[in-house]
PDB file of N, CA and C in Angstrom:
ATOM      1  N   UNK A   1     -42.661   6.107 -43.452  1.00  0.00           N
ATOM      2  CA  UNK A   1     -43.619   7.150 -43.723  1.00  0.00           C
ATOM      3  C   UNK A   1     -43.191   8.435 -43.047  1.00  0.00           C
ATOM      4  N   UNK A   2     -41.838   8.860 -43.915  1.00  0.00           N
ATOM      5  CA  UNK A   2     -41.781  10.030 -42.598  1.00  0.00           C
ATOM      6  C   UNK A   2     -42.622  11.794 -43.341  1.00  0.00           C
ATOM      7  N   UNK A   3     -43.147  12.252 -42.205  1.00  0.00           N
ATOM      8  CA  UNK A   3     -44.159  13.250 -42.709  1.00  0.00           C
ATOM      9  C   UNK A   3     -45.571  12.981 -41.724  1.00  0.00           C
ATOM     10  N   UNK A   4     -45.710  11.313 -41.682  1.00  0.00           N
ATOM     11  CA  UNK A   4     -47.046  11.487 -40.855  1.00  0.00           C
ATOM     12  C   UNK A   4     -46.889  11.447 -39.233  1.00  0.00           C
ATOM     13  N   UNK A   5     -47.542  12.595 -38.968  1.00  0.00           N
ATOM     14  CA  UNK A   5     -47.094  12.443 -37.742  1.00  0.00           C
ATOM     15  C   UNK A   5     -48.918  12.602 -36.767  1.00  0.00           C
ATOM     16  N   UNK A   6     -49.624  11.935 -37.554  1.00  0.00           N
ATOM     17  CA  UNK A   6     -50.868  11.136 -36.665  1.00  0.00           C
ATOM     18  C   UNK A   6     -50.929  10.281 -35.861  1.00  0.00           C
ATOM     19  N   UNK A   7     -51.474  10.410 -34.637  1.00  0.00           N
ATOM     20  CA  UNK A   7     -51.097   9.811 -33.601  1.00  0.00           C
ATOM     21  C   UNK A   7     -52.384   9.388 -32.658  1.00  0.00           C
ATOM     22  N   UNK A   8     -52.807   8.924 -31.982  1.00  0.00           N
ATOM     23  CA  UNK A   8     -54.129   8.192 -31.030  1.00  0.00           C
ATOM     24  C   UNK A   8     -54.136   8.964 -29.293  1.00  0.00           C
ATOM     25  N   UNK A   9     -54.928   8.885 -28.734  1.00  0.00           N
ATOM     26  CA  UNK A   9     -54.716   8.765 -27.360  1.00  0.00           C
ATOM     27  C   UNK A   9     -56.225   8.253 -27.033  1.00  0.00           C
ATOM     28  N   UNK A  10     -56.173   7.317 -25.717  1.00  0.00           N
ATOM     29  CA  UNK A  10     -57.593   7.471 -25.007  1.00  0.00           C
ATOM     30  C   UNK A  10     -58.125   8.413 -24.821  1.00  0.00           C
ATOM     31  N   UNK A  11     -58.781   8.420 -24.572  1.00  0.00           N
ATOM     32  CA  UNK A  11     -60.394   9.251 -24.197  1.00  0.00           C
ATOM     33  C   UNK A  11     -61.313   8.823 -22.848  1.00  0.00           C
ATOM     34  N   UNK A  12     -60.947   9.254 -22.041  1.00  0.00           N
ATOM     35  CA  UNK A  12     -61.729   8.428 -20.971  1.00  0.00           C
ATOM     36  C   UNK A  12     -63.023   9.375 -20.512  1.00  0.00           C
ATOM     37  N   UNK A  13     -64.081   9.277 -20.519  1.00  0.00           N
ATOM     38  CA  UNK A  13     -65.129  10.190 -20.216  1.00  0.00           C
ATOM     39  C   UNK A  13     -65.431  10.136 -18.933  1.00  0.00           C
ATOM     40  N   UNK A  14     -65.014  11.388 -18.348  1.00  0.00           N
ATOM     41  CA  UNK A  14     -65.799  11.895 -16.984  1.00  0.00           C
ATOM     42  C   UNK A  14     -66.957  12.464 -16.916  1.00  0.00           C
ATOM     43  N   UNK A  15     -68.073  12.135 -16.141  1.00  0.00           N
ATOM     44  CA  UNK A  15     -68.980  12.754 -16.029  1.00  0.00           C
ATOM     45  C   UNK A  15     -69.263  13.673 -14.381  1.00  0.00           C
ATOM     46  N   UNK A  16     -69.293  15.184 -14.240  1.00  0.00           N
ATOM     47  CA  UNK A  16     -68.951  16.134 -13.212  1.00  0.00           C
ATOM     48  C   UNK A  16     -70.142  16.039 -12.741  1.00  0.00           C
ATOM     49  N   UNK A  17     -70.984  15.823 -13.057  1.00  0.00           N
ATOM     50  CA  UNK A  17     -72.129  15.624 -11.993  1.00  0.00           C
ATOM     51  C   UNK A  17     -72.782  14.257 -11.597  1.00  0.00           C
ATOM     52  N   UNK A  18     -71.997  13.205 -11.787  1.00  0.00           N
ATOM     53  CA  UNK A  18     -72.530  12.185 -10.872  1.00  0.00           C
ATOM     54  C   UNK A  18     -72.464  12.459  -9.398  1.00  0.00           C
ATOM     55  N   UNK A  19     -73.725  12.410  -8.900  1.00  0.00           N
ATOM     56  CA  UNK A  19     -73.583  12.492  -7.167  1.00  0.00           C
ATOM     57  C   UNK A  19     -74.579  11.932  -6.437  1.00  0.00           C
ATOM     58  N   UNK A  20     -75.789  11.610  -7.769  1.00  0.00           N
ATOM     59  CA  UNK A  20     -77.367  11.426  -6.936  1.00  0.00           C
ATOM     60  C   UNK A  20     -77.558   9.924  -7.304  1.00  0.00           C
ATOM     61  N   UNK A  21     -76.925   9.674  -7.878  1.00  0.00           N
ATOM     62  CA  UNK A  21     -77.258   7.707  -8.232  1.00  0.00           C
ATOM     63  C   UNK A  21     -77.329   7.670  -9.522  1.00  0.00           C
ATOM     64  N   UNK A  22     -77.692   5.961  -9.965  1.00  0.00           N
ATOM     65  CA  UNK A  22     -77.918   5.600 -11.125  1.00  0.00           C
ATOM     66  C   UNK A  22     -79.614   6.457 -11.483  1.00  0.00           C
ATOM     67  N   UNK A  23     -80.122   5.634 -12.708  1.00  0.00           N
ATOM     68  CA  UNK A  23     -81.201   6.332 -12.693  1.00  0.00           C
ATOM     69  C   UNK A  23     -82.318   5.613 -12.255  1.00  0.00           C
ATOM     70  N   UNK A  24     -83.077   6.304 -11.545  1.00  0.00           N
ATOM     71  CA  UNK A  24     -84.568   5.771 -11.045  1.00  0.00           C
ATOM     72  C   UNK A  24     -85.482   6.108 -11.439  1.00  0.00           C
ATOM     73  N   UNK A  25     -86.919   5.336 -10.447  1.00  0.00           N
ATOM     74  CA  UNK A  25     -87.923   6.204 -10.293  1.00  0.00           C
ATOM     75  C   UNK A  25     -88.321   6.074  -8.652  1.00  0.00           C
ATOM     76  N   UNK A  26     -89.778   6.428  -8.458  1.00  0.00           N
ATOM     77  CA  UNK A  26     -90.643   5.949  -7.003  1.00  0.00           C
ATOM     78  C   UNK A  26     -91.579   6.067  -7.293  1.00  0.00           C
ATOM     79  N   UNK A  27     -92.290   5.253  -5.938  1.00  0.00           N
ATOM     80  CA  UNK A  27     -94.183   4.296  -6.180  1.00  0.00           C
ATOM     81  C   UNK A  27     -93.906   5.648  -5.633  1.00  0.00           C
ATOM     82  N   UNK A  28     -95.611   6.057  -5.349  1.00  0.00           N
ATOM     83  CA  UNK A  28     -96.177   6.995  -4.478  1.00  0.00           C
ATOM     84  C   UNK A  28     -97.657   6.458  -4.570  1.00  0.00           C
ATOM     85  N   UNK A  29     -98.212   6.762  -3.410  1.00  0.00           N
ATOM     86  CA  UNK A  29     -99.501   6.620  -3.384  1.00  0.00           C
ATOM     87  C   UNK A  29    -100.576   7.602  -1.761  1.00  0.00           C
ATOM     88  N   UNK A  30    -101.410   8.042  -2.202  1.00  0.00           N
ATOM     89  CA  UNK A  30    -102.145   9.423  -1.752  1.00  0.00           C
ATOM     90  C   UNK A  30    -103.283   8.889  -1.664  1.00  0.00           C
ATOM     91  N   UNK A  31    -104.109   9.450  -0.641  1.00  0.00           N
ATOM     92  CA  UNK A  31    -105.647   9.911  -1.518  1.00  0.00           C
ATOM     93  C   UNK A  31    -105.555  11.150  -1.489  1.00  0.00           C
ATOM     94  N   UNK A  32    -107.450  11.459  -2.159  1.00  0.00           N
ATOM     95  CA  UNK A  32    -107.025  13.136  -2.686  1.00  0.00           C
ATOM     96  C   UNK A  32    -108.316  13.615  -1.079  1.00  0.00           C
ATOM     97  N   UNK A  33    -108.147  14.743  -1.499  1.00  0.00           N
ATOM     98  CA  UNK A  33    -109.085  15.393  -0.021  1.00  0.00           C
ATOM     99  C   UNK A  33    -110.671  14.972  -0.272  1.00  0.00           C
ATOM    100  N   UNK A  34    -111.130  15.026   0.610  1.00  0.00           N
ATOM    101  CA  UNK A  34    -112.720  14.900   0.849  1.00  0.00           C
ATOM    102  C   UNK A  34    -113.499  15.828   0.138  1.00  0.00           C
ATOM    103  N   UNK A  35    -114.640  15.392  -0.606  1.00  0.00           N
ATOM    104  CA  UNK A  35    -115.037  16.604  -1.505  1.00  0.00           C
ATOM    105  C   UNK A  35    -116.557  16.144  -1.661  1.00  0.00           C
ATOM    106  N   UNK A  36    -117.172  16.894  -1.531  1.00  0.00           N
ATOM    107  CA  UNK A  36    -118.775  16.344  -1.807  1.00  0.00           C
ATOM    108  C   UNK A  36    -119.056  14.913  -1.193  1.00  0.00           C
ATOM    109  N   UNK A  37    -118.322  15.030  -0.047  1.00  0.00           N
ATOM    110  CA  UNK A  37    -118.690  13.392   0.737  1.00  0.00           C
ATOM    111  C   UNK A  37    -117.750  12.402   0.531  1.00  0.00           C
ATOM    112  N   UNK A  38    -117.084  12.341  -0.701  1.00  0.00           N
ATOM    113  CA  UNK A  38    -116.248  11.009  -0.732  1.00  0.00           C
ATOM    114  C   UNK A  38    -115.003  11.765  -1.304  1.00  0.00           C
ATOM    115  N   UNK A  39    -114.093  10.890  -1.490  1.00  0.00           N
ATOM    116  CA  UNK A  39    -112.515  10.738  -1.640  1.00  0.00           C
ATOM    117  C   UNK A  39    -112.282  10.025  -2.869  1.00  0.00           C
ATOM    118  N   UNK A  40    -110.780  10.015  -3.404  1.00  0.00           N
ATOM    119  CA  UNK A  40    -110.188   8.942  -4.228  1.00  0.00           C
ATOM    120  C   UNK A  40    -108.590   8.360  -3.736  1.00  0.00           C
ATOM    121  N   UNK A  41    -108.370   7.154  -4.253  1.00  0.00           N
ATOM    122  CA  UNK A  41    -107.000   6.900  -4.603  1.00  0.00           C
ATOM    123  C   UNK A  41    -106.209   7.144  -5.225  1.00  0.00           C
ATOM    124  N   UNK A  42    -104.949   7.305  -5.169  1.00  0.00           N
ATOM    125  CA  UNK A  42    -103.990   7.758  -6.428  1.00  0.00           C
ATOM    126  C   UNK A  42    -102.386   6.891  -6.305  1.00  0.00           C
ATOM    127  N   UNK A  43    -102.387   5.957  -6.911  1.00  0.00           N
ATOM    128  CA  UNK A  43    -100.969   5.769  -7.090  1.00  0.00           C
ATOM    129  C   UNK A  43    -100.210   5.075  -8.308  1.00  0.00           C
ATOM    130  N   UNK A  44     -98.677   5.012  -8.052  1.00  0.00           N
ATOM    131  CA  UNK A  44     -98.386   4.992  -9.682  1.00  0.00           C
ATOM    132  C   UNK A  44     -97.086   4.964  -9.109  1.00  0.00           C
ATOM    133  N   UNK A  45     -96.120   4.978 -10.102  1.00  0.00           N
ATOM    134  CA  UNK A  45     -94.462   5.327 -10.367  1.00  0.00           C
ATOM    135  C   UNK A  45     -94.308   6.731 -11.319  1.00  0.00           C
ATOM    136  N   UNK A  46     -93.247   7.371 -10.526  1.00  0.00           N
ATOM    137  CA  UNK A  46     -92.870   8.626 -11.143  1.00  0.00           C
ATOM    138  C   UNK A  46     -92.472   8.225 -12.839  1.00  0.00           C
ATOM    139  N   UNK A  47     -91.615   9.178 -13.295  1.00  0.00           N
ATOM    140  CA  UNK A  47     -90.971   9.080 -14.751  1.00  0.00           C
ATOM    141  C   UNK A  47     -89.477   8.564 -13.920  1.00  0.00           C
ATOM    142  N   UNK A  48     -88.592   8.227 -14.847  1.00  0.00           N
ATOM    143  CA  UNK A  48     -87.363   7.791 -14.439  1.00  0.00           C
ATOM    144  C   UNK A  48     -86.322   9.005 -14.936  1.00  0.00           C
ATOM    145  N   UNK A  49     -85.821   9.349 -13.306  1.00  0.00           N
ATOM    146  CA  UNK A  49     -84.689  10.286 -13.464  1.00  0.00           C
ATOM    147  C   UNK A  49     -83.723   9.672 -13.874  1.00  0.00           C
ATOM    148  N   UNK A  50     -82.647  10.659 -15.266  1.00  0.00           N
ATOM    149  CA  UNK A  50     -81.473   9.766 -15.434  1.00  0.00           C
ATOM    150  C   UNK A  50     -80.406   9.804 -14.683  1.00  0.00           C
ATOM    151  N   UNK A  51     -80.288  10.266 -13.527  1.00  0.00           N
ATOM    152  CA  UNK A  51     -79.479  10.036 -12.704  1.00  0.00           C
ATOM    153  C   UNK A  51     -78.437  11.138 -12.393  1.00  0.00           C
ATOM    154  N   UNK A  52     -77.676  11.124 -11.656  1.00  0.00           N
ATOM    155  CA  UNK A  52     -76.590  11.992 -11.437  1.00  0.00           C
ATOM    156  C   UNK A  52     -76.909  13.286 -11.835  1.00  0.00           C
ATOM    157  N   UNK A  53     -77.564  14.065 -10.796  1.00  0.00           N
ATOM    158  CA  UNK A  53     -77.900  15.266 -10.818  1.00  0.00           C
ATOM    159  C   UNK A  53     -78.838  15.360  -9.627  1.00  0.00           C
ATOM    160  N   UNK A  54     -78.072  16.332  -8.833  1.00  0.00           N
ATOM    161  CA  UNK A  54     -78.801  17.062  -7.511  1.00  0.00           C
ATOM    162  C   UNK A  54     -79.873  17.557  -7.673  1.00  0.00           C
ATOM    163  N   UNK A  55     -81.043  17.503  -6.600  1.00  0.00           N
ATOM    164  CA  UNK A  55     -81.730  18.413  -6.860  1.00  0.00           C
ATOM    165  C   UNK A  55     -82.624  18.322  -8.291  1.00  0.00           C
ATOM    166  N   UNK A  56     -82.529  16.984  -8.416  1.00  0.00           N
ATOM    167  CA  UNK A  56     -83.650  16.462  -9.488  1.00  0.00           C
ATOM    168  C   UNK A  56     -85.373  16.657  -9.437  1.00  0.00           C
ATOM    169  N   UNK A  57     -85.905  16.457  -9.900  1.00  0.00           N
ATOM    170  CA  UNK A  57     -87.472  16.188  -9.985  1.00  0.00           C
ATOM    171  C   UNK A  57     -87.617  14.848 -10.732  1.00  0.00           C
ATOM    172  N   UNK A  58     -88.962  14.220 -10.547  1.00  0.00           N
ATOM    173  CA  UNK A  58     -89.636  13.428 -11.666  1.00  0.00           C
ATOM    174  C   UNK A  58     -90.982  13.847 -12.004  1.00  0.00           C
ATOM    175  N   UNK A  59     -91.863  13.446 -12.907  1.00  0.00           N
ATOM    176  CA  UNK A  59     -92.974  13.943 -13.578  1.00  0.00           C
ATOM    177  C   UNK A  59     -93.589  12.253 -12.958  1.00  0.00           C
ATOM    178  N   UNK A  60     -95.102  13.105 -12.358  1.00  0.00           N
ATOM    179  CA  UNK A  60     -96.055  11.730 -12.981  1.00  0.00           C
ATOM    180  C   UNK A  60     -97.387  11.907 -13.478  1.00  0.00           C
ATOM    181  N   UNK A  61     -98.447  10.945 -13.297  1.00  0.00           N
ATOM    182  CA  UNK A  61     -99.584  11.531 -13.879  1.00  0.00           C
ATOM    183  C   UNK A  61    -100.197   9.903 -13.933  1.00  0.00           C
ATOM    184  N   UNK A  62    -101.795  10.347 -13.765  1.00  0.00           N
ATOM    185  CA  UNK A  62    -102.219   8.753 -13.589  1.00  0.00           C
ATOM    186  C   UNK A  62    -104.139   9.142 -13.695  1.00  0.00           C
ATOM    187  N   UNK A  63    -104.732   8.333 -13.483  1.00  0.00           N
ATOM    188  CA  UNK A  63    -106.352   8.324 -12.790  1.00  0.00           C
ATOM    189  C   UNK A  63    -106.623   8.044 -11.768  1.00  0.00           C
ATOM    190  N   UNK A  64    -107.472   8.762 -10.824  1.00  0.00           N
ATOM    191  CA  UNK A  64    -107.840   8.082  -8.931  1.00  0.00           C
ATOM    192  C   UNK A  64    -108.863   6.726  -9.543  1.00  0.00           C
ATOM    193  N   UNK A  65    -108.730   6.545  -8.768  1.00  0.00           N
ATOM    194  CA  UNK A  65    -110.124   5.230  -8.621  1.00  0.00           C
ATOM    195  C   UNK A  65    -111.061   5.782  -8.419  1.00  0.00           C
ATOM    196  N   UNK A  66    -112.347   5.148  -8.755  1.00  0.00           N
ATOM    197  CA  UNK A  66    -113.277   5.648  -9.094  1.00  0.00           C
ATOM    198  C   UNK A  66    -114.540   5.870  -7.815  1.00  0.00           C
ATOM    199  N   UNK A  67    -114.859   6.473  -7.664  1.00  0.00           N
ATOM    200  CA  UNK A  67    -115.525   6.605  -6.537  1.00  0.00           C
ATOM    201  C   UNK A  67    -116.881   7.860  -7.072  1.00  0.00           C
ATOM    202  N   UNK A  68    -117.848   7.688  -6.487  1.00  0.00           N
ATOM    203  CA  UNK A  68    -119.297   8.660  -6.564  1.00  0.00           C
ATOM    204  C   UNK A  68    -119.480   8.895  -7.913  1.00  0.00           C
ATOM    205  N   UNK A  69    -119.254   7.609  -8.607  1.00  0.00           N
ATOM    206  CA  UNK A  69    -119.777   7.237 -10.576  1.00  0.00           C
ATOM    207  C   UNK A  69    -118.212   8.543 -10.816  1.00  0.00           C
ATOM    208  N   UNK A  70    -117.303   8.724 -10.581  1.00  0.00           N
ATOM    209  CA  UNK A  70    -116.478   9.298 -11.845  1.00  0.00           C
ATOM    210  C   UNK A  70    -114.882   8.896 -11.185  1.00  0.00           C
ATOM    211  N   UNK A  71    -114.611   9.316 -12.298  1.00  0.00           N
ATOM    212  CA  UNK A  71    -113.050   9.436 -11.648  1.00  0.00           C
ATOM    213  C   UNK A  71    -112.024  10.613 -12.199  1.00  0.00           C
ATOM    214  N   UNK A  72    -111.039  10.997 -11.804  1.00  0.00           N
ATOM    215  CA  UNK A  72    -110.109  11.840 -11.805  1.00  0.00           C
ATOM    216  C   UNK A  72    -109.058  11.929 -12.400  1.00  0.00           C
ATOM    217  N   UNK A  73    -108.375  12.703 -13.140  1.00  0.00           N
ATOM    218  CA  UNK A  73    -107.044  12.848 -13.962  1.00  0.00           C
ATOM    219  C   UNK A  73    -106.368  13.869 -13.259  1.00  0.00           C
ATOM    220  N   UNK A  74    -104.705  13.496 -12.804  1.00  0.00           N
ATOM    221  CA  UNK A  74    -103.789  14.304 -12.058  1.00  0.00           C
ATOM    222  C   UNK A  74    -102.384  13.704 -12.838  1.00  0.00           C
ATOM    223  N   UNK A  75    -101.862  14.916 -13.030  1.00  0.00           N
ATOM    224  CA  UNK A  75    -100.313  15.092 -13.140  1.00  0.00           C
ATOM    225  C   UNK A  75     -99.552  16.324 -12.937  1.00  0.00           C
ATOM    226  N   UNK A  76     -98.640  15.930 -12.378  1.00  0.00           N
ATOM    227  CA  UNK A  76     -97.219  17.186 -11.921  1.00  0.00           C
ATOM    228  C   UNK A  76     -96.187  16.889 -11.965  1.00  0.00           C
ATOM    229  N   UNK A  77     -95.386  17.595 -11.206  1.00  0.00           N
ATOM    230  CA  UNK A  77     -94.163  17.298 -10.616  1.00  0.00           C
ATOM    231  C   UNK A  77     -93.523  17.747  -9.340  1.00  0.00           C
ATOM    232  N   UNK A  78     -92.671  16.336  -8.747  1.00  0.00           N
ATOM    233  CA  UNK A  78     -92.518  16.147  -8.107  1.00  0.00           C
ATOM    234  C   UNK A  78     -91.215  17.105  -7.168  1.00  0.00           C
ATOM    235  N   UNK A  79     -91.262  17.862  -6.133  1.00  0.00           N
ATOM    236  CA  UNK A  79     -90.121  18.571  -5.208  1.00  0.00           C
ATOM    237  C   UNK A  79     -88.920  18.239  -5.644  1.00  0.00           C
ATOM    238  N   UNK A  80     -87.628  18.758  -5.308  1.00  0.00           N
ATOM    239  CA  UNK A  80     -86.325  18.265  -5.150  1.00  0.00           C
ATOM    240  C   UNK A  80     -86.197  16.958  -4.193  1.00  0.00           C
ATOM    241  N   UNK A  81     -85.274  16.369  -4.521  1.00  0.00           N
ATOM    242  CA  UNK A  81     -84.922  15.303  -3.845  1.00  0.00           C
ATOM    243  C   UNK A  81     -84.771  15.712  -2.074  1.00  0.00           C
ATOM    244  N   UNK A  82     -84.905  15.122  -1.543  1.00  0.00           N
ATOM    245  CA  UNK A  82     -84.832  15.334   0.064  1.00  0.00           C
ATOM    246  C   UNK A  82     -84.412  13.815   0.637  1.00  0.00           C
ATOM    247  N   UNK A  83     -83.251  13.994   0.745  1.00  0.00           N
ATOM    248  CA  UNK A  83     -82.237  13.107   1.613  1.00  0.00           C
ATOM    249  C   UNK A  83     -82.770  12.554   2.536  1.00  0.00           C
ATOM    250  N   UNK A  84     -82.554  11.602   3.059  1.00  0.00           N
ATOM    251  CA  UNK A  84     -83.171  10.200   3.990  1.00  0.00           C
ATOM    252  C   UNK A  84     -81.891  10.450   4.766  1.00  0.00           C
ATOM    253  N   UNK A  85     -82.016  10.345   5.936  1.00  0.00           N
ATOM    254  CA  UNK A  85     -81.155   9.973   7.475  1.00  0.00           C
ATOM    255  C   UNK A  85     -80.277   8.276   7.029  1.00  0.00           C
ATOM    256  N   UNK A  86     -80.726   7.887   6.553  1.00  0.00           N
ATOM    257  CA  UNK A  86     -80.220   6.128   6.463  1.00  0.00           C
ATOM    258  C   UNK A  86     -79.563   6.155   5.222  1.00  0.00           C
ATOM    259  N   UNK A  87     -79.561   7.223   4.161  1.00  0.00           N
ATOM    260  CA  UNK A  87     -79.509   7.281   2.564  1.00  0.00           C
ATOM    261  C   UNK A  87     -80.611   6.883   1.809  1.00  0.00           C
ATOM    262  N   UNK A  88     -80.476   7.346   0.620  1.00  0.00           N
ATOM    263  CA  UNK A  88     -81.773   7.469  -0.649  1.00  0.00           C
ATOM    264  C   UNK A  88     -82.251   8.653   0.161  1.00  0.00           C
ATOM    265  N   UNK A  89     -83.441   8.789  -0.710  1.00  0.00           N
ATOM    266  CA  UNK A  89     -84.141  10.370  -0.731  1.00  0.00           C
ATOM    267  C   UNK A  89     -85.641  10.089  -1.450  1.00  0.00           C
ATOM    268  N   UNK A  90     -86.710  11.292  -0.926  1.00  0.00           N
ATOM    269  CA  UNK A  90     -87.964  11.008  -1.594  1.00  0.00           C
ATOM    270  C   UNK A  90     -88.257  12.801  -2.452  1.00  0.00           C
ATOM    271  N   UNK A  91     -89.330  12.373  -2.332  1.00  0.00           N
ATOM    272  CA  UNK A  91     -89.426  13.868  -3.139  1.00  0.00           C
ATOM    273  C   UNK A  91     -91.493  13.947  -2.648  1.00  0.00           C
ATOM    274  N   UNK A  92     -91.495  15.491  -2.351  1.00  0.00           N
ATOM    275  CA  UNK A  92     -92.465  15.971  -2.121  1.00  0.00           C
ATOM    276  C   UNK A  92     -93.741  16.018  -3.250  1.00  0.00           C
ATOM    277  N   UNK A  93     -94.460  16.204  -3.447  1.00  0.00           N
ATOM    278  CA  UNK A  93     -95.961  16.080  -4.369  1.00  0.00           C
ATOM    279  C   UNK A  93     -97.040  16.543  -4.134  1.00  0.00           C
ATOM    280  N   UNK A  94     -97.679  17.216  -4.529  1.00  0.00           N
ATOM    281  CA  UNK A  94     -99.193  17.738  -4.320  1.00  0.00           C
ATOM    282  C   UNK A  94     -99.421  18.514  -5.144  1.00  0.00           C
ATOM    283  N   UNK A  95    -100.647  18.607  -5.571  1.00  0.00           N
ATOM    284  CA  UNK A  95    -101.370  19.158  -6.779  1.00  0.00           C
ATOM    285  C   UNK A  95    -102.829  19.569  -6.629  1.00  0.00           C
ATOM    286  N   UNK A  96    -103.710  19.197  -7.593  1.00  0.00           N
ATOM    287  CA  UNK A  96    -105.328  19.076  -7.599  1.00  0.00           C
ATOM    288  C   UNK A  96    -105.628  18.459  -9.042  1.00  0.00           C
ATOM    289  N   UNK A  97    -106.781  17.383  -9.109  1.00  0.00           N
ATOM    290  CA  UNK A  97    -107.265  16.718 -10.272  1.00  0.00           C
ATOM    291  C   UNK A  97    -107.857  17.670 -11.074  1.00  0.00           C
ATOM    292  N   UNK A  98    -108.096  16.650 -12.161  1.00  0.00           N
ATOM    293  CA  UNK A  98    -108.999  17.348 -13.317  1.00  0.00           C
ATOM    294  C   UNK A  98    -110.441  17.755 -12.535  1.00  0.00           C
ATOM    295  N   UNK A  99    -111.212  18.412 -13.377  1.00  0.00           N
ATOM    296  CA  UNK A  99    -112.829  18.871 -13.069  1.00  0.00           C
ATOM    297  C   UNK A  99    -113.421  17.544 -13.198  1.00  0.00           C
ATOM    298  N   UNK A 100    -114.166  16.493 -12.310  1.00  0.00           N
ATOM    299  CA  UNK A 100    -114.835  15.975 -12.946  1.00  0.00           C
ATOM    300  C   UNK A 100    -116.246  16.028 -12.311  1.00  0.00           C
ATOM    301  N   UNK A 101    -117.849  15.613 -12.337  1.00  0.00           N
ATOM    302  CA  UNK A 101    -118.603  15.864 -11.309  1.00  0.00           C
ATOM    303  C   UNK A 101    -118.934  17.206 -11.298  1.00  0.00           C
ATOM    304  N   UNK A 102    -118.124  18.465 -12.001  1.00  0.00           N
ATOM    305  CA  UNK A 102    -118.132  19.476 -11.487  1.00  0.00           C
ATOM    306  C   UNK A 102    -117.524  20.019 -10.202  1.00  0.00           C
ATOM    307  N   UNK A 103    -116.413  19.382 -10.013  1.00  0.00           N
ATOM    308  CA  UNK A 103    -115.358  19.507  -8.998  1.00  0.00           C
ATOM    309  C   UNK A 103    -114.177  19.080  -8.800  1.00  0.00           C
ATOM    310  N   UNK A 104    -112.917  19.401  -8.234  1.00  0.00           N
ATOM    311  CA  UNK A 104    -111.984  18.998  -7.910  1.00  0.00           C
ATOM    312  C   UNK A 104    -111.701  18.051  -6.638  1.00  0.00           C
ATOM    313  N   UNK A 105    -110.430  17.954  -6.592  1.00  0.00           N
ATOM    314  CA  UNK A 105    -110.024  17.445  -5.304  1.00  0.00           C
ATOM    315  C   UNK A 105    -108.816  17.981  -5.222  1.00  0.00           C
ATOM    316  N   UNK A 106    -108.001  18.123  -4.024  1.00  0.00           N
ATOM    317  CA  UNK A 106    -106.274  18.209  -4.264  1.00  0.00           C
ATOM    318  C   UNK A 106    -105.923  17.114  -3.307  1.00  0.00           C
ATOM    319  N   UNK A 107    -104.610  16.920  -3.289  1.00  0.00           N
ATOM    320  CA  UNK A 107    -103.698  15.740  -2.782  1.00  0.00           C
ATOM    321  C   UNK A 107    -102.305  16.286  -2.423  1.00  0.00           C
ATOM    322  N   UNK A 108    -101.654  15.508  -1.525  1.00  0.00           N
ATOM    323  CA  UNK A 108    -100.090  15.838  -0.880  1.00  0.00           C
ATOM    324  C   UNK A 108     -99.642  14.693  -0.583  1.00  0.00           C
ATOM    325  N   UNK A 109     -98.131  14.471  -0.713  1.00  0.00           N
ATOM    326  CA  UNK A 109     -97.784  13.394  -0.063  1.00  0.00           C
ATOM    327  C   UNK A 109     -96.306  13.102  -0.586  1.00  0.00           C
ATOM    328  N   UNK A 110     -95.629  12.324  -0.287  1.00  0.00           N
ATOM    329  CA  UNK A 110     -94.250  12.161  -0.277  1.00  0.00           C
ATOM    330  C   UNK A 110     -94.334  10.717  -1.275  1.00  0.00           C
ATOM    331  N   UNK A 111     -92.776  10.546  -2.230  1.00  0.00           N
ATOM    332  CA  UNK A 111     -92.898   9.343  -2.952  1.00  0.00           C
ATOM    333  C   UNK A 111     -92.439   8.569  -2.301  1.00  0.00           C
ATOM    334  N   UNK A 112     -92.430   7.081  -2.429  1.00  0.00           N
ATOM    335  CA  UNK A 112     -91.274   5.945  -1.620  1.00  0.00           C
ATOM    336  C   UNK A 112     -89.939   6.127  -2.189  1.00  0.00           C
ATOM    337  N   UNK A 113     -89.032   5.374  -1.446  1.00  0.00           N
ATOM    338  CA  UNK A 113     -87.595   5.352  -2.024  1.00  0.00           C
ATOM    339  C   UNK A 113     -87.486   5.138  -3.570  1.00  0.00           C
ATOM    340  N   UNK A 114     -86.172   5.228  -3.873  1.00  0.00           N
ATOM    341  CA  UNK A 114     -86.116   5.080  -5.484  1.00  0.00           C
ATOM    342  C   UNK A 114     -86.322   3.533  -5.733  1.00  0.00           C
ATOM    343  N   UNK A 115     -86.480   2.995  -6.787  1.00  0.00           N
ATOM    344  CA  UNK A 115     -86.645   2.254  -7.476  1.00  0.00           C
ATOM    345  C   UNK A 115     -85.816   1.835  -8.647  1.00  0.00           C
TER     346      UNK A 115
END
């Protein structure tokens, strides 16, 4: 076959920003501030970061438990990653719920390790 001169090579795919891990998520769990006498709970698992990328976030969003006949709807997102002394990293959080009652609450707090 002379004329063809088609030819193959591998392909090996690098990816330039692996640095932060496979992909995860994290539990977190809060209560929200004191408000008209009582409080709520809040916890859950973030969204799952796909991985390899600094300086990530995750999204979450959930209901408190129910406390003084209602309960609460909260979602955000979560700080940049913040490095652990031992390795892994958590990420910062705080917000404020839905209206319910005719009031809010807000909340702060850090997630657990990845997952």
């Amino acid at each position: 076959m002379e004329g063809n001169h088609s030819h193959s090579h591998d392909i090996e795919f690098i990816n330039w920003q692996v640095k932060a891990g496979p992909p995860h998520r994290h539990p977190y769990a809060t209560y929200t501030t004191i408000t008209r006498g009582h409080r709520h709970f809040m916890e859950g698992y973030t969204s799952v970061n796909p991985g390899g990328i600094d300086n990530h976030v995750h999204y979450y969003s959930g209901t408190t438990t129910f406390a003084d006949g209602h309960v609460h709807a909260y979602r955000g997102t979560t700080g940049p990653a913040i490095p652990l002394p031992g390795g892994g990293h958590v990420h910062a959080f705080y917000g404020e719920t839905s209206v319910a009652d005719g009031h809010v609450h807000y909340y702060q707090g850090r997630t657990g390790r990845g997952v």
